[in-house]
C-alpha atoms as a PDB file:
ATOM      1  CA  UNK A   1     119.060-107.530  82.974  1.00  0.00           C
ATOM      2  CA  UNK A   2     119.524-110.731  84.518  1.00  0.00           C
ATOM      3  CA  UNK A   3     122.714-111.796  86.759  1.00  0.00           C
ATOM      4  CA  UNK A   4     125.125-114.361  86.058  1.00  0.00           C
ATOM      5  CA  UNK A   5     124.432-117.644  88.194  1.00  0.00           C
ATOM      6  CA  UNK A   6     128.269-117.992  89.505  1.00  0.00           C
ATOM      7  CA  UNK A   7     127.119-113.578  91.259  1.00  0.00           C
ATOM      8  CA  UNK A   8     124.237-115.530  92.659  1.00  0.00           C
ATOM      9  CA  UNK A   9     126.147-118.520  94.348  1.00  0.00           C
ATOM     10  CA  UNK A  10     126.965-117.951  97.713  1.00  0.00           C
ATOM     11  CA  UNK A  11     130.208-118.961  98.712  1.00  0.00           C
ATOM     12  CA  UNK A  12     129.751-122.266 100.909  1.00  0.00           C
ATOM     13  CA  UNK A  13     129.960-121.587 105.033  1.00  0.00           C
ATOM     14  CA  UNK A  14     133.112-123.728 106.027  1.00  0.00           C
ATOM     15  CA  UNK A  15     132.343-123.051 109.889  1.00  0.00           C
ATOM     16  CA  UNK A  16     129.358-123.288 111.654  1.00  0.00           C
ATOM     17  CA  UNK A  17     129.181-121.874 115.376  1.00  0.00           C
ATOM     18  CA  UNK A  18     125.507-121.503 116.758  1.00  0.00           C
ATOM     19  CA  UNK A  19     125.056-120.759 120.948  1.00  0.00           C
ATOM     20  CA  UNK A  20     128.308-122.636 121.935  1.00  0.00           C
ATOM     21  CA  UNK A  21     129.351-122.873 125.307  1.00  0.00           C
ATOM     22  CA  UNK A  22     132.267-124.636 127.120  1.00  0.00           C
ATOM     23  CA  UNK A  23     134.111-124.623 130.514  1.00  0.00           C
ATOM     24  CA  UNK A  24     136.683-126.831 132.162  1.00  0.00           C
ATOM     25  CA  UNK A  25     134.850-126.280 135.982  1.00  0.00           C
ATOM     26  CA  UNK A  26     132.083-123.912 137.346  1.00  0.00           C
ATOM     27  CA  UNK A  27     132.581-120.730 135.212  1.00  0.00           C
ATOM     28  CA  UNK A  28     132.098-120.488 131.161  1.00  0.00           C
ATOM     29  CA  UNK A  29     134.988-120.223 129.868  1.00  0.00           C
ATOM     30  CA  UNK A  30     133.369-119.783 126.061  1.00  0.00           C
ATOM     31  CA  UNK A  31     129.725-118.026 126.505  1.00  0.00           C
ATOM     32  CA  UNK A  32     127.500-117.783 123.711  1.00  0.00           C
ATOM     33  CA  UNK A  33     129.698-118.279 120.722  1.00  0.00           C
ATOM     34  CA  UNK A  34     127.695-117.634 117.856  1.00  0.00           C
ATOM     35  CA  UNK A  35     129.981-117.182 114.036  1.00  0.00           C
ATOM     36  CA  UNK A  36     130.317-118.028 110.548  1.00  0.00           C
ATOM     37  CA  UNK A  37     133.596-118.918 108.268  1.00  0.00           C
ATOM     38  CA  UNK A  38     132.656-118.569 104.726  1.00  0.00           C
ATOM     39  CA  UNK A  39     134.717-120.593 102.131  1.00  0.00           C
ATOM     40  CA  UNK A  40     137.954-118.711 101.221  1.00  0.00           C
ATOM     41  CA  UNK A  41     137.754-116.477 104.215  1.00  0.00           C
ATOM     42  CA  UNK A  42     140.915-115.554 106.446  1.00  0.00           C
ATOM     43  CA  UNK A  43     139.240-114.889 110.371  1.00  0.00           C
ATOM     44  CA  UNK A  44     141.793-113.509 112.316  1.00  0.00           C
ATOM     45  CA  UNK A  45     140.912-114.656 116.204  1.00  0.00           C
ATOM     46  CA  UNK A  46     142.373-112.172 118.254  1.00  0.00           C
ATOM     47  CA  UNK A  47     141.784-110.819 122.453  1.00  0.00           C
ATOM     48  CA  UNK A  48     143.079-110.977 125.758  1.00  0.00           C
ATOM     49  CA  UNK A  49     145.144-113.859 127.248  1.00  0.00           C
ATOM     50  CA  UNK A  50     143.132-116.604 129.369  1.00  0.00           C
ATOM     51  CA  UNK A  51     140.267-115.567 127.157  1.00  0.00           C
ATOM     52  CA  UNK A  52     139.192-118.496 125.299  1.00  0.00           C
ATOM     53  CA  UNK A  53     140.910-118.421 121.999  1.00  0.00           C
ATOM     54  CA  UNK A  54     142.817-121.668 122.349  1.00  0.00           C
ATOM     55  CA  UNK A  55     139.887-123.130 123.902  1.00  0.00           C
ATOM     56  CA  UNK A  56     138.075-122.498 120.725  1.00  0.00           C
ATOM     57  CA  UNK A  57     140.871-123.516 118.390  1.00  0.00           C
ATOM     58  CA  UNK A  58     140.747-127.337 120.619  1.00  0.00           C
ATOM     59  CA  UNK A  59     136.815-127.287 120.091  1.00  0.00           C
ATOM     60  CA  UNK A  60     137.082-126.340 116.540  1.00  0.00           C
ATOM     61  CA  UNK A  61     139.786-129.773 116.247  1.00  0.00           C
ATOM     62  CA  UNK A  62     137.408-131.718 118.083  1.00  0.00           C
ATOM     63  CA  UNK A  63     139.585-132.323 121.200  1.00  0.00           C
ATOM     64  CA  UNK A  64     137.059-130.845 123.489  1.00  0.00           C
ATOM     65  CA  UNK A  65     133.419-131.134 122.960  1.00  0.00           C
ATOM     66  CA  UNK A  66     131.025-128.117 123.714  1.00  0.00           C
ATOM     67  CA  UNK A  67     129.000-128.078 126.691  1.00  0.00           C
ATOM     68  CA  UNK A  68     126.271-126.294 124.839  1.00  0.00           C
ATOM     69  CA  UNK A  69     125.497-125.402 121.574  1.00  0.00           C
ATOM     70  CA  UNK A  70     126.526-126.367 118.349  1.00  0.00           C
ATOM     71  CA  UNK A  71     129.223-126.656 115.442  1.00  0.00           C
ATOM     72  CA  UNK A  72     129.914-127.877 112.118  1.00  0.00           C
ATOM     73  CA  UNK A  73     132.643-128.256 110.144  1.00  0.00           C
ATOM     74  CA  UNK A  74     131.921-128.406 106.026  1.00  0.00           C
ATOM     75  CA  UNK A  75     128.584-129.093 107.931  1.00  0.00           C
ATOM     76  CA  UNK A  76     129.873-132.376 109.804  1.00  0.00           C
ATOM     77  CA  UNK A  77     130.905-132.961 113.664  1.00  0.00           C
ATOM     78  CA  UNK A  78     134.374-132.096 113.780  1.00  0.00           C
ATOM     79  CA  UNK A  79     135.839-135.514 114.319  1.00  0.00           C
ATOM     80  CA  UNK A  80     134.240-136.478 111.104  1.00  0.00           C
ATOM     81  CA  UNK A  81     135.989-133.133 109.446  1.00  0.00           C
ATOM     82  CA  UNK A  82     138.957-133.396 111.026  1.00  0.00           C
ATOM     83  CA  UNK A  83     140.675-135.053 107.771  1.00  0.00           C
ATOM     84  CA  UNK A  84     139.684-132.075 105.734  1.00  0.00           C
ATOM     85  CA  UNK A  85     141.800-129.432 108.440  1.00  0.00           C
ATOM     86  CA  UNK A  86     145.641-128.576 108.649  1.00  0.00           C
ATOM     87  CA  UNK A  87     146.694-127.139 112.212  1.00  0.00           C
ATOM     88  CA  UNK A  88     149.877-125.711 112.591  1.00  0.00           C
ATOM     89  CA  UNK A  89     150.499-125.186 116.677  1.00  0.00           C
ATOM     90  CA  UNK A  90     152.342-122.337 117.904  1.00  0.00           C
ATOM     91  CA  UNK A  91     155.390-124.918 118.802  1.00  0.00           C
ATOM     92  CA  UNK A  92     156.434-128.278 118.678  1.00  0.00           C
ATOM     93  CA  UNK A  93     158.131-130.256 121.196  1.00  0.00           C
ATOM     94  CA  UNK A  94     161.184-132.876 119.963  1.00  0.00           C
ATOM     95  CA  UNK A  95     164.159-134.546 121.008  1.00  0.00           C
ATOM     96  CA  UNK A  96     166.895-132.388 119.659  1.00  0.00           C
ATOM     97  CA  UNK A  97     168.967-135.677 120.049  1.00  0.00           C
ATOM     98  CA  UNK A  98     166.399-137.788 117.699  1.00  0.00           C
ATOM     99  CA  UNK A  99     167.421-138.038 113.449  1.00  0.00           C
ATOM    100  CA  UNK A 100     164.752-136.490 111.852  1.00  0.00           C
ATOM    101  CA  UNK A 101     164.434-134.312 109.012  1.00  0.00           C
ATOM    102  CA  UNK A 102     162.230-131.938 107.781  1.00  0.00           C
ATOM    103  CA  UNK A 103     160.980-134.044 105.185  1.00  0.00           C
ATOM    104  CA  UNK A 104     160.371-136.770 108.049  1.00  0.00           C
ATOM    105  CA  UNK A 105     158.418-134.465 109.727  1.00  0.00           C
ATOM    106  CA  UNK A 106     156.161-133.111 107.161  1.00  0.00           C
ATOM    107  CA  UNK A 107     155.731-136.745 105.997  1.00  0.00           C
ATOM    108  CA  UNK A 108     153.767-137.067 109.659  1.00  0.00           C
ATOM    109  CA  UNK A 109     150.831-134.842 107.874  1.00  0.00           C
ATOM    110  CA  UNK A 110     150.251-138.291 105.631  1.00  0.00           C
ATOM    111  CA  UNK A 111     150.193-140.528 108.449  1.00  0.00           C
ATOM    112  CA  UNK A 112     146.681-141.822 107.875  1.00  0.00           C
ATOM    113  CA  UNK A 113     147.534-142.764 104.314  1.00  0.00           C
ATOM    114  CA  UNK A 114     151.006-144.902 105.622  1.00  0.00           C
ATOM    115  CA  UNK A 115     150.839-148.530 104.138  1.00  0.00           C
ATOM    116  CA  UNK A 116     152.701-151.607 105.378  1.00  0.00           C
ATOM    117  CA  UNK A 117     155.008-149.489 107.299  1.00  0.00           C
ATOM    118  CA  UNK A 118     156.405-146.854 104.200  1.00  0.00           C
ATOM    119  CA  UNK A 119     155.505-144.273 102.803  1.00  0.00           C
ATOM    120  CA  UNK A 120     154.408-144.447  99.019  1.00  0.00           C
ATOM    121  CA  UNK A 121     156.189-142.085  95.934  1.00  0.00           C
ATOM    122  CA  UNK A 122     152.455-140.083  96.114  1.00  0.00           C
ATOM    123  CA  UNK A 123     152.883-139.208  99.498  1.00  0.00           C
ATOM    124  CA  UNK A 124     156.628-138.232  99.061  1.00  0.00           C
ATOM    125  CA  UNK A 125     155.618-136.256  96.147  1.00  0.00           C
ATOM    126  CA  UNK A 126     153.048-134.459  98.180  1.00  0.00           C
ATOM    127  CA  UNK A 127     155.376-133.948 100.883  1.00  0.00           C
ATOM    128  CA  UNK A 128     158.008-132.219  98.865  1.00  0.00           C
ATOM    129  CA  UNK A 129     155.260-130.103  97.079  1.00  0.00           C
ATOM    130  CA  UNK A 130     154.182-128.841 100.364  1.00  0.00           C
ATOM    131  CA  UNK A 131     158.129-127.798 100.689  1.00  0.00           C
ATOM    132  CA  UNK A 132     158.554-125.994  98.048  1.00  0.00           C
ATOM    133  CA  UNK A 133     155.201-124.251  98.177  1.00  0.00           C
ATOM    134  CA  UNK A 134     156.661-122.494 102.261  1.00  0.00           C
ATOM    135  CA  UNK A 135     160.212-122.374 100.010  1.00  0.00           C
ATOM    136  CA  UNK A 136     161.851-125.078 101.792  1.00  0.00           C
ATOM    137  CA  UNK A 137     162.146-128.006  99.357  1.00  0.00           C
ATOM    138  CA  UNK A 138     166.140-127.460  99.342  1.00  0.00           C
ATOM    139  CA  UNK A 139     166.401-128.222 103.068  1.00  0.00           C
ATOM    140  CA  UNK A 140     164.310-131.109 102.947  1.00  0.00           C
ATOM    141  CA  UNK A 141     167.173-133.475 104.272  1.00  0.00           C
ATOM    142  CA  UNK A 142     168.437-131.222 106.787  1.00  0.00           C
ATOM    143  CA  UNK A 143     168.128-132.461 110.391  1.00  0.00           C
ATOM    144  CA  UNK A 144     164.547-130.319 112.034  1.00  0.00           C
ATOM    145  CA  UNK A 145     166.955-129.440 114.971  1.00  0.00           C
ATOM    146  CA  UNK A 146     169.136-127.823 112.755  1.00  0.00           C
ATOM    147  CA  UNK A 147     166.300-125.223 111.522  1.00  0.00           C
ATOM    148  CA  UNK A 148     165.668-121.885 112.574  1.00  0.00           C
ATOM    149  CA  UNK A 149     162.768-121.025 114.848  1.00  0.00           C
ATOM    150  CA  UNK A 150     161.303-119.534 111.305  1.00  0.00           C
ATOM    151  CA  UNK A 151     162.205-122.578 109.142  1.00  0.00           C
ATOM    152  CA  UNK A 152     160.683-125.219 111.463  1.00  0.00           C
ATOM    153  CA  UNK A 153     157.553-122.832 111.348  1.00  0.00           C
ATOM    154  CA  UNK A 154     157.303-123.206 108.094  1.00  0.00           C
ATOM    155  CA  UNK A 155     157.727-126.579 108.029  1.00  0.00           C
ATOM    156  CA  UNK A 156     155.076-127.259 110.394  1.00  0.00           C
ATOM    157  CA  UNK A 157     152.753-125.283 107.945  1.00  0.00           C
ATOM    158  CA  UNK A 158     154.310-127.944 105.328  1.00  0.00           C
ATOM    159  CA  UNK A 159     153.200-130.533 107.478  1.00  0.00           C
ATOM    160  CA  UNK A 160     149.526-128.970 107.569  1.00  0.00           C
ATOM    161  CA  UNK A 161     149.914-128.841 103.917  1.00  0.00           C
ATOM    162  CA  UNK A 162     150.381-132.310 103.172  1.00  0.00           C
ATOM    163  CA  UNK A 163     147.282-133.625 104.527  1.00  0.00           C
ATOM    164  CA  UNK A 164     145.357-131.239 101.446  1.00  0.00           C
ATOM    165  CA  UNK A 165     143.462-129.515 103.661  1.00  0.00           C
ATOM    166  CA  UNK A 166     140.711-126.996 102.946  1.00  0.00           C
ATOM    167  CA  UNK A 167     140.784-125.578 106.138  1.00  0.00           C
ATOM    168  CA  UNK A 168     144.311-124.246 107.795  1.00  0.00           C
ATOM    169  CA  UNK A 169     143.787-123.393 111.115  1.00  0.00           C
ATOM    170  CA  UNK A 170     147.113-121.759 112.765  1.00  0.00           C
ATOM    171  CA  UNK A 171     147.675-120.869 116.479  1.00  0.00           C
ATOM    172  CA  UNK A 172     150.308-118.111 116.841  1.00  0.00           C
ATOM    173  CA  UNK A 173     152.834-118.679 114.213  1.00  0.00           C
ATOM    174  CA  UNK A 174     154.885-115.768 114.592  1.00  0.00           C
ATOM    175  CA  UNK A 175     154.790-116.498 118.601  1.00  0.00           C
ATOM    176  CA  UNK A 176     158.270-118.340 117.811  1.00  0.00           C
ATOM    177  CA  UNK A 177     159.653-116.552 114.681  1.00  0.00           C
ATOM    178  CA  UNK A 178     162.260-114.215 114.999  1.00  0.00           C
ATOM    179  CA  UNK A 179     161.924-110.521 113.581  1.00  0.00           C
ATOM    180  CA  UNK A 180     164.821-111.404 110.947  1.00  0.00           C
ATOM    181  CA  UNK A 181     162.963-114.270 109.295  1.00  0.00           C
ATOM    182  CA  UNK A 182     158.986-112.991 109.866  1.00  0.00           C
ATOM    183  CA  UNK A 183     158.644-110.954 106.531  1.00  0.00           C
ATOM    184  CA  UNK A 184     159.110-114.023 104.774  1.00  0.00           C
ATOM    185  CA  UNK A 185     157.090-116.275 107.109  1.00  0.00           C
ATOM    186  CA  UNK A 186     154.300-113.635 106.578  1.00  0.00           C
ATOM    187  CA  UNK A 187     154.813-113.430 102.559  1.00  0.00           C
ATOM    188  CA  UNK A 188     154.088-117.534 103.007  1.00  0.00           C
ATOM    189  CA  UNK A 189     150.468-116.854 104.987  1.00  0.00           C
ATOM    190  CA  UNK A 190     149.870-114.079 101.814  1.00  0.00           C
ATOM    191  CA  UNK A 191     149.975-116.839  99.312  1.00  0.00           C
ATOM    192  CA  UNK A 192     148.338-119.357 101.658  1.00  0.00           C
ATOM    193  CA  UNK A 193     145.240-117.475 101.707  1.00  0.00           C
ATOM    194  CA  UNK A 194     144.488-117.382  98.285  1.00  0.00           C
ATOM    195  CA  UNK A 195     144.585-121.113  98.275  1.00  0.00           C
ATOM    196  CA  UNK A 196     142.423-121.630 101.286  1.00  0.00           C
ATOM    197  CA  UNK A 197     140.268-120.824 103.836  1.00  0.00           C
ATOM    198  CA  UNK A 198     142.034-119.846 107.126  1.00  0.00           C
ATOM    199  CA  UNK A 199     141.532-119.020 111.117  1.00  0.00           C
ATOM    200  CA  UNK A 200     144.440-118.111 112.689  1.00  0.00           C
ATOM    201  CA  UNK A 201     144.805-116.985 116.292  1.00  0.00           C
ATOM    202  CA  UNK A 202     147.579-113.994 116.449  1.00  0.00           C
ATOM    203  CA  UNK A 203     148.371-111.253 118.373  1.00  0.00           C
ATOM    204  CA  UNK A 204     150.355-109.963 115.490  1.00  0.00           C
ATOM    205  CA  UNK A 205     148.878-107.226 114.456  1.00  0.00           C
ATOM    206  CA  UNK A 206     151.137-107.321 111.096  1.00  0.00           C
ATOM    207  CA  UNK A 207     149.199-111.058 110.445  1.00  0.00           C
ATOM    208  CA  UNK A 208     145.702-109.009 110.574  1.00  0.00           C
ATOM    209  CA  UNK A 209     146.503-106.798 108.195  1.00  0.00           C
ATOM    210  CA  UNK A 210     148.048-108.637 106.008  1.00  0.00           C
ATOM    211  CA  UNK A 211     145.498-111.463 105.586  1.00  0.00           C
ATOM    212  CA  UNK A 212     142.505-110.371 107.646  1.00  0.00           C
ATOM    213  CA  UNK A 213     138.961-110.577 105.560  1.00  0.00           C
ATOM    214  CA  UNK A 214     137.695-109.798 109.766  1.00  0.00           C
ATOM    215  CA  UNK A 215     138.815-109.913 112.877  1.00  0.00           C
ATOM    216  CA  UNK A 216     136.842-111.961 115.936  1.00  0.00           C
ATOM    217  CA  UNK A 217     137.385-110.888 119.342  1.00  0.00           C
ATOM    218  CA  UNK A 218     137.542-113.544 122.194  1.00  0.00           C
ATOM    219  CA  UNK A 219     137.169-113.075 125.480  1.00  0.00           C
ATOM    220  CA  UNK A 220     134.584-115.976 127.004  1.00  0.00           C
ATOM    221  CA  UNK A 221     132.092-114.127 124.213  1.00  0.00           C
ATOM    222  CA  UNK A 222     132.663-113.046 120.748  1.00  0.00           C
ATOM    223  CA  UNK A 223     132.687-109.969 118.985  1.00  0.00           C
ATOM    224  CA  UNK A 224     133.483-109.811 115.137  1.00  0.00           C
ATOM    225  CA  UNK A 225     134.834-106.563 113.657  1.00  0.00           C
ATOM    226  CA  UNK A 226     135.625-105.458 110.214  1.00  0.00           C
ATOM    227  CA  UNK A 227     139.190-104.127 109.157  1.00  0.00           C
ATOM    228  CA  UNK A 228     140.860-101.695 109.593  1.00  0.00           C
ATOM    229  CA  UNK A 229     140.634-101.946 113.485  1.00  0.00           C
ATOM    230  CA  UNK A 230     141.005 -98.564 115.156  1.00  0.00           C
ATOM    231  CA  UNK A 231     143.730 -97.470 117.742  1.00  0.00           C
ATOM    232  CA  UNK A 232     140.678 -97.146 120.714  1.00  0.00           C
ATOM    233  CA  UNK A 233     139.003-100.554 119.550  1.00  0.00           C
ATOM    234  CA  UNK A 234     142.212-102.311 119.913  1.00  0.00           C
ATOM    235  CA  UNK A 235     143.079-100.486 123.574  1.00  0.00           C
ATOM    236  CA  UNK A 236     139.422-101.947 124.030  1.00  0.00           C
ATOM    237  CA  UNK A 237     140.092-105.461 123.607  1.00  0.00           C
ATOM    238  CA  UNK A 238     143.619-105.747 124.898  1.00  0.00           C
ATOM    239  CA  UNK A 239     143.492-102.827 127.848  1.00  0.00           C
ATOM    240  CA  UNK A 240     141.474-104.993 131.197  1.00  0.00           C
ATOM    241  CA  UNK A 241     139.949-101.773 132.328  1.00  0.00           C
ATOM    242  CA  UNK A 242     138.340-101.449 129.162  1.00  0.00           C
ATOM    243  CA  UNK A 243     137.478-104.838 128.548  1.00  0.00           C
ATOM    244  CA  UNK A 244     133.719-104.692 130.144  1.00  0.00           C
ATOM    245  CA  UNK A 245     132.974-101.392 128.307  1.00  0.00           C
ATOM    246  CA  UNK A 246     133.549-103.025 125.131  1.00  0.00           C
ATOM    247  CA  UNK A 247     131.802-105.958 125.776  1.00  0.00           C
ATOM    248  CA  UNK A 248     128.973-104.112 126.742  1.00  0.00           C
ATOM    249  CA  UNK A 249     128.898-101.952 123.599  1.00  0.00           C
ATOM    250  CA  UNK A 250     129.801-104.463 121.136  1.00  0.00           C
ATOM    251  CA  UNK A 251     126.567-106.423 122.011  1.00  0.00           C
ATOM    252  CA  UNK A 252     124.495-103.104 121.734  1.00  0.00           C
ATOM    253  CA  UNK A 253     125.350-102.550 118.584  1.00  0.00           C
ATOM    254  CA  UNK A 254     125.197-106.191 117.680  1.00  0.00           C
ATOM    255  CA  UNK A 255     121.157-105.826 118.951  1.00  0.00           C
ATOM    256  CA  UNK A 256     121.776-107.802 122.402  1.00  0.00           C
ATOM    257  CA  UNK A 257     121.229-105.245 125.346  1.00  0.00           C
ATOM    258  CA  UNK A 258     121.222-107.299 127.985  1.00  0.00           C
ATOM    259  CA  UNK A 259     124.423-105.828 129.405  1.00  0.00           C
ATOM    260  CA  UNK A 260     123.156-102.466 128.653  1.00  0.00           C
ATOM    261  CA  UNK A 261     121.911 -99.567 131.417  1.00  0.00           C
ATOM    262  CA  UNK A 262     118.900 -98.381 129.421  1.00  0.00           C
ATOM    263  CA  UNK A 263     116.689 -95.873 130.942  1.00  0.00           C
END
């Protein structure tokens, strides 16, 4: 009985990480990253503070170039792929003072397609689609400053929108959200990731769950785990006496002993 060619395509790999390694002075601060994003995956990034995952997220949007090894985006450099990514950072920095609305600022996401100084109607039009798809199109005059810490979230994922991209990478959204607004900040990432492919960078344990495919562990190395985690991996990653013993038997299983204590 032969297969259907669409069960025989394999989905295209969106990210491409081979051997990378980066650091800012003497020691690595990223060791040996080796991992794949497959097309219409959501990665959760996940581990310790100070242990490389916005480092990763900076080298992934080409603002820091690997000291070693290698990585492709849609199987480019990053700079050349960078049109084809949304980032929404964990916060934004304004004037509270300056006039500008949330349709101003999700406007910014068409920047490189600004002409003689205006916007055109297309890029208003995407602009308010990229509203109403986080539920925001009715505020789209309101002053930014007047937002709530969730609202201007979702706007900045608005923003991300509006440049079409097919990859959304996110660092920490719910860092800034209050509890009273995250259920429906988190019901906007559940649609999101049946649109696209995603890597976000959370400690929210509600984010894995909700949109993890897998999880990768970051601290200087990498570790990728399937979902659910369990209660004594998760003491692993985040616990600092544990840290090392997890490493160490991550890689074994993995097939890289070189941390191991065989006989």
């Amino acid at each position: 009985m032969s297969t259907p060619d669409n069960e025989l395509a394999e989905k295209r790999i969106v990210v491409q990480c081979d051997d990378l390694c980066f650091r800012y002075g003497k020691p690595w601060v990223l060791e040996e990253v080796s991992f794949e994003v497959t097309e219409g995956e959501s990665l959760c990034v996940i581990g310790p503070n100070g242990g490389g995952k916005s480092t990763l997220l900076k080298i992934l949007l080409g603002l820091l170039d690997p000291g070693r090894g290698s990585l492709r985006i849609f199987g480019e450099s990053c700079e050349k792929a960078r049109s084809r990514i949304g980032y929404v950072p964990q916060s934004m920095q304004f004037d509270r003072m300056f006039p500008i609305s949330a349709l101003d600022i999700v406007l910014m996401g068409r920047l490189d397609r600004l002409r003689v100084g205006r916007f055109s109607r297309e890029c208003r039009a995407v602009a308010m689609e990229s509203l109403d798809e986080v539920g925001l199109a009715d505020i789209a005059q309101r002053p930014f400053s007047d937002l709530s810490g969730g609202q201007r979230q979702r706007v900045m994922i608005a923003r991300a929108l509006a440049c079409e991209p097919e990859l959304l990478l996110l660092d920490e959204p719910t860092a800034n959200v209050d509890l009273s607004v995250e259920e429906q900040f988190l019901e906007t990432l559940v649609e999101l990731r049946k649109k696209m492919t995603i890597l976000v960078v959370t400690h929210d344990l509600d984010i894995v769950s909700l949109i993890g495919d897998s999880v990768l562990c970051v601290n200087h190395r990498v570790h990728r785990h399937s979902l659910p985690l369990s209660g004594d991996t998760i003491k692993e990653i985040y616990s600092g006496r544990r840290r090392l013993e997890h490493d160490r038997r991550t890689r074994h299983v993995q097939g890289d002993h070189s941390a191991c204590q065989h006989d």
